[in-house]
Structures are given as structure tokens and as C-alpha cells.
Protein backbone atom coordinates (compact mmCIF):
# COMPACT_ATOMS: atom_id res chain seq x y z
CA UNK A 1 6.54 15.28 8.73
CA UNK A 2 7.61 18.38 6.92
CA UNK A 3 11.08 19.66 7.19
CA UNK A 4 12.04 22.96 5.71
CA UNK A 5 16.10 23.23 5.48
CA UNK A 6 17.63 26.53 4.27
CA UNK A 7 21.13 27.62 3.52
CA UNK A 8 22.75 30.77 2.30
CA UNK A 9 23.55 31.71 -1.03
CA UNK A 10 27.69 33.09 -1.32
CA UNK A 11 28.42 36.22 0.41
CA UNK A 12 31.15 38.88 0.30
CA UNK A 13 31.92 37.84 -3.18
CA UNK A 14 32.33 34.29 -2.46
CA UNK A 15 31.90 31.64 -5.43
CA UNK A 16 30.23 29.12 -2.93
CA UNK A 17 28.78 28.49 0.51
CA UNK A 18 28.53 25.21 2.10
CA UNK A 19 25.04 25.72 3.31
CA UNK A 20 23.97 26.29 0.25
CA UNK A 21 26.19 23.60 -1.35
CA UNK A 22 24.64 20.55 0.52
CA UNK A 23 21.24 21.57 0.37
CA UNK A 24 20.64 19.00 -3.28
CA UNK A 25 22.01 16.37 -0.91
CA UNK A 26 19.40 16.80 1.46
CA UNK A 27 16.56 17.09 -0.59
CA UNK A 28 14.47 13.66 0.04
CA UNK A 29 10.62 12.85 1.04
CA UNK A 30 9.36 15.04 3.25
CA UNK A 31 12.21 17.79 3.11
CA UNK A 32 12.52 20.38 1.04
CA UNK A 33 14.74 23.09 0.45
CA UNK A 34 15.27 26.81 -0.06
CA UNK A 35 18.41 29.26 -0.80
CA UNK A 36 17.99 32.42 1.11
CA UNK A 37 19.74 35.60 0.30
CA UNK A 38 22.56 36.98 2.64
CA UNK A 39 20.33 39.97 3.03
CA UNK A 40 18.15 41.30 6.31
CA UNK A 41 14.88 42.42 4.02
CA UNK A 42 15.24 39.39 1.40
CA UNK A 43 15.96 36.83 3.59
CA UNK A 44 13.36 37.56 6.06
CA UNK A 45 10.75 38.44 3.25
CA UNK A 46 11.93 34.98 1.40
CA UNK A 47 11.98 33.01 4.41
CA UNK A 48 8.11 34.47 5.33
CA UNK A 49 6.90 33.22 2.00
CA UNK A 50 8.28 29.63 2.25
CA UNK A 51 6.27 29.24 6.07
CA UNK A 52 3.44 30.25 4.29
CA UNK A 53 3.79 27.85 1.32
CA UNK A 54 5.26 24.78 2.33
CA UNK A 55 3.93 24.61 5.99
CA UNK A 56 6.83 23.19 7.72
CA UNK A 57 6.54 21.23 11.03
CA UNK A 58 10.11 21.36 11.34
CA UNK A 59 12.77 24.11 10.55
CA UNK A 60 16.75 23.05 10.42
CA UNK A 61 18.42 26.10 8.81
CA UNK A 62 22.04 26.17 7.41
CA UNK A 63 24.72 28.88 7.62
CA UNK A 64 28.41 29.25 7.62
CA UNK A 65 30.58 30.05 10.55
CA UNK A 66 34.35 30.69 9.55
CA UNK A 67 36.44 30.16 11.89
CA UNK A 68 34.84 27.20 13.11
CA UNK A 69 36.19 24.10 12.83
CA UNK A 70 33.29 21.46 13.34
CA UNK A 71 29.38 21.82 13.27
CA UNK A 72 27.64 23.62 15.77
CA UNK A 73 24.46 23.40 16.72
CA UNK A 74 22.95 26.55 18.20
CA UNK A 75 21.06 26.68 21.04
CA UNK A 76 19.88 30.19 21.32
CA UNK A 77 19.07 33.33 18.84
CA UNK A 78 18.85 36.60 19.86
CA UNK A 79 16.62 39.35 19.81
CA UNK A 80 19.49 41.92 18.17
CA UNK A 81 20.95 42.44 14.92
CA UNK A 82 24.85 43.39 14.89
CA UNK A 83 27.36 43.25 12.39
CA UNK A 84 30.72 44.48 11.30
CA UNK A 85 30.01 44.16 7.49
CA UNK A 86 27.44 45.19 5.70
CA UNK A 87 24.69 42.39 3.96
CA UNK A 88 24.63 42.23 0.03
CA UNK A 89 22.58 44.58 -0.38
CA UNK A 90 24.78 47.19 1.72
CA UNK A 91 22.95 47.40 4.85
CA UNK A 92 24.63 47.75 7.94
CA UNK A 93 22.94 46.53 11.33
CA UNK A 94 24.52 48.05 14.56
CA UNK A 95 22.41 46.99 17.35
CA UNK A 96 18.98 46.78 16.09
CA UNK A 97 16.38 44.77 17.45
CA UNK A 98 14.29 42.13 15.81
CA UNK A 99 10.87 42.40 17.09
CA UNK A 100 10.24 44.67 19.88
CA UNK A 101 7.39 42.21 21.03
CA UNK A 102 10.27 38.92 21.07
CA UNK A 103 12.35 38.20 24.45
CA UNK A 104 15.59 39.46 24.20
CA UNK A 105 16.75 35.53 23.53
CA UNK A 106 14.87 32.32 22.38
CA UNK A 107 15.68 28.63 22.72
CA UNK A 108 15.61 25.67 20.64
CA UNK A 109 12.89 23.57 21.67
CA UNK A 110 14.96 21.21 20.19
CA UNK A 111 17.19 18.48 22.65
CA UNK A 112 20.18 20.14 20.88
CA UNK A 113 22.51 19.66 23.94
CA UNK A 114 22.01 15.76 22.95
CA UNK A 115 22.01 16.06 19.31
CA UNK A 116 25.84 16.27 19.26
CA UNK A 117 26.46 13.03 21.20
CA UNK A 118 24.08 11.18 19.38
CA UNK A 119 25.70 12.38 16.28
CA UNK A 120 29.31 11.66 17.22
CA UNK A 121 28.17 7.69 18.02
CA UNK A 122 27.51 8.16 14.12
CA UNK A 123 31.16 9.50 13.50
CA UNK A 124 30.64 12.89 13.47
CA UNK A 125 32.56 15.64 14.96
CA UNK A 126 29.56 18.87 16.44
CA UNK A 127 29.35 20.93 19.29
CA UNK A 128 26.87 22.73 20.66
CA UNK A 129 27.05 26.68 20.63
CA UNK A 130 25.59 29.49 22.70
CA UNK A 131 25.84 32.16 20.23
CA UNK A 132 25.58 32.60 16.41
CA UNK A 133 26.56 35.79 16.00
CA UNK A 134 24.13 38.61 15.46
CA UNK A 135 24.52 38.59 11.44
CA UNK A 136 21.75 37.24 8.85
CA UNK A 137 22.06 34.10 10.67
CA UNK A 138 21.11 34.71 13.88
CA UNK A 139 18.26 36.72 12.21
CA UNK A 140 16.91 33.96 10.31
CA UNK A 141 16.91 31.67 13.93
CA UNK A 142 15.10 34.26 15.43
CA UNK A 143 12.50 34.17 12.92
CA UNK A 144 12.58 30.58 12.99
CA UNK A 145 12.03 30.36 16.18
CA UNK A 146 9.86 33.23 17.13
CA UNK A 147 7.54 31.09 14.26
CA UNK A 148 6.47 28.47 16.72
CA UNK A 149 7.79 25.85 14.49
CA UNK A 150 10.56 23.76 16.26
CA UNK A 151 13.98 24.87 14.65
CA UNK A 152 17.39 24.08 14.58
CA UNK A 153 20.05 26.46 12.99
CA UNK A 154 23.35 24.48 12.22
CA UNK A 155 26.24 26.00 11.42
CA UNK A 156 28.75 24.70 9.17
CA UNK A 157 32.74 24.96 9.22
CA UNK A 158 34.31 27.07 6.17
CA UNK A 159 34.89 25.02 2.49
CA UNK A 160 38.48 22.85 2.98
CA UNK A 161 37.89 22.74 7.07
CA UNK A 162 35.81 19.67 6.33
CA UNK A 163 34.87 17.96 3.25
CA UNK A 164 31.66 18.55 1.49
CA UNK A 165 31.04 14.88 1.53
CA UNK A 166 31.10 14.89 5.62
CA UNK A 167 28.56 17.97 6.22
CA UNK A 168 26.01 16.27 3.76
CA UNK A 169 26.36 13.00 5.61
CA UNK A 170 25.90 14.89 8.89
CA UNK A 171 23.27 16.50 7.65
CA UNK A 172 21.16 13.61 6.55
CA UNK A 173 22.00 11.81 9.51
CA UNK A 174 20.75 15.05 11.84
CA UNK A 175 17.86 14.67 9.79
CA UNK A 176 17.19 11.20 10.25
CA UNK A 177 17.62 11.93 14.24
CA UNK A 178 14.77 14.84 14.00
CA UNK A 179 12.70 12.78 12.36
């Protein structure tokens, strides 16, 4: 199996993102890795090119949530980009849609709703989530998604909410589970 796991690259002027941070940690047979812009063009355009070239039978992509003070595991992306900032390259979405061919929503395919309690039998503290936003990160779900490739977008708590060592064990161990 081929798993493709991407994280983001620091945003807003940042010095560091965790989903970017763990992504040497992860990097083992069979999974390989990729740093994606936090921009709409160059993350899509970046994220297109690695599909074509590493051909991916599995997609688990990385991103930070804030505020949050676990992992969550998303269930759903959505067919809309909105934001209240604009991406590093100064664009500002507002309510734009995707793909006007997409569902206004897709789901994992993923058995995400049992991800999290197999993880926590492993130590780990996850939820599940409904919603991740409508910023890069939902964007690069709903790519992921609307690929046909089973995905999984995780997101991660901010730097100091949990220790880097913890996500990278979660990570591999999420891994191991998809596997």
C-alpha cells in the first residue's frame, strides 16, 4: 500500500506548523510525504502533481486547528471555500465553491467514527469532527476526497497544546490502523 500524508507549511507568519513538523516522523515504507503551501492555487496545483506522481492508494492529510485541544479526525469536507483571512499569497475566499460538478459535502470512506476509539485503547486522546472549517484545509479534503482515493484529513491541536512527541506517535499509530 501507498500512503500519501501531507501537512502545511507555517502560515500567518508562523515559524512552525505541527503538520508540517511531524511529517519526517512519519516517513517509513510505503508512506511518503509532501509540504503543501497554505495557498488555494499552490496547494491545489501541488497537491494535483503528487496524485499524479506517487499514485497513492491512501490519502491521510495534516493540518492545524487552533483552538483545538486534541486530534480530530474529520468526517466530512465541503463543497465551499470561506475564510476570514486571507491565504499567503493574499487571496481571500468568501463563499466560493470548489467544483460546481462536487456535492455540496463528501464523506470519508474511511471508519473514522471508530478510528478514535481504537486509538484511545492505544493512549491517545482524538475526536471525531463534523467540520474543518472552510480554509485551505477543508479545500485540500475536498480534493482528496473528490479524488476517489480513500482519505483522511487529521487535524492537529496548536504547538504547546500537546507535545510534538504525542502527535507523531498518534500519527504512526493511525497509520499502522489504516494499514
Amino acid at each position: 500500500m501507498k500512503i500519501l500524508v501531507s501537512g502545511f507549511q507555517p502560515f500567518g507568519g508562523g515559524t512552525d506548523n505541527p503538520s508540517m513538523d511531524v511529517l519526517p516522523f512519519l516517513e517509513r515504507k510505503g508512506v511518503s510525504t509532501i509540504v503543501l503551501p497554505v495557498s488555494y492555487e499552490r496547494s491545489r496545483s501541488t497537491l494535483r502533481e503528487a496524485l499524479i506522481t506517487r499514485k497513492p492508494n491512501l490519502i491521510v492529510s495534516l493540518g492545524l486547528a487552533g483552538g483545538r485541544k486534541e486530534a480530530t479526525l474529520e468526517r466530512y469536507a465541503y463543497n465551499r471555500m470561506k475564510a476570514t483571512v486571507p491565504d499567503e499569497d493574499g487571496n481571500l475566499k468568501t463563499g466560493e465553491t470548489i467544483d460546481k460538478k462536487m456535492p455540496y459535502r463528501l464523506e470519508t470512506p474511511l471508519p473514522a467514527d471508530r478510528l478514535c476509539p481504537s486509538l484511545a485503547e492505544k493512549g491517545h486522546r482524538c475526536r471525531l469532527s463534523l467540520d474543518p472549517g472552510r480554509f485551505i484545509c477543508n479545500l485540500v479534503y475536498f480534493l482528496d476526497l473528490s479524488s476517489g482515493i480513500p482519505s483522511l484529513f487529521v487535524h492537529l491541536p496548536a504547538k504547546g497544546s500537546v507535545p510534538l512527541e504525542e502527535d507523531i506517535r498518534l500519527l504512526n499509530d493511525l497509520l499502522d490502523l489504516l494499514a
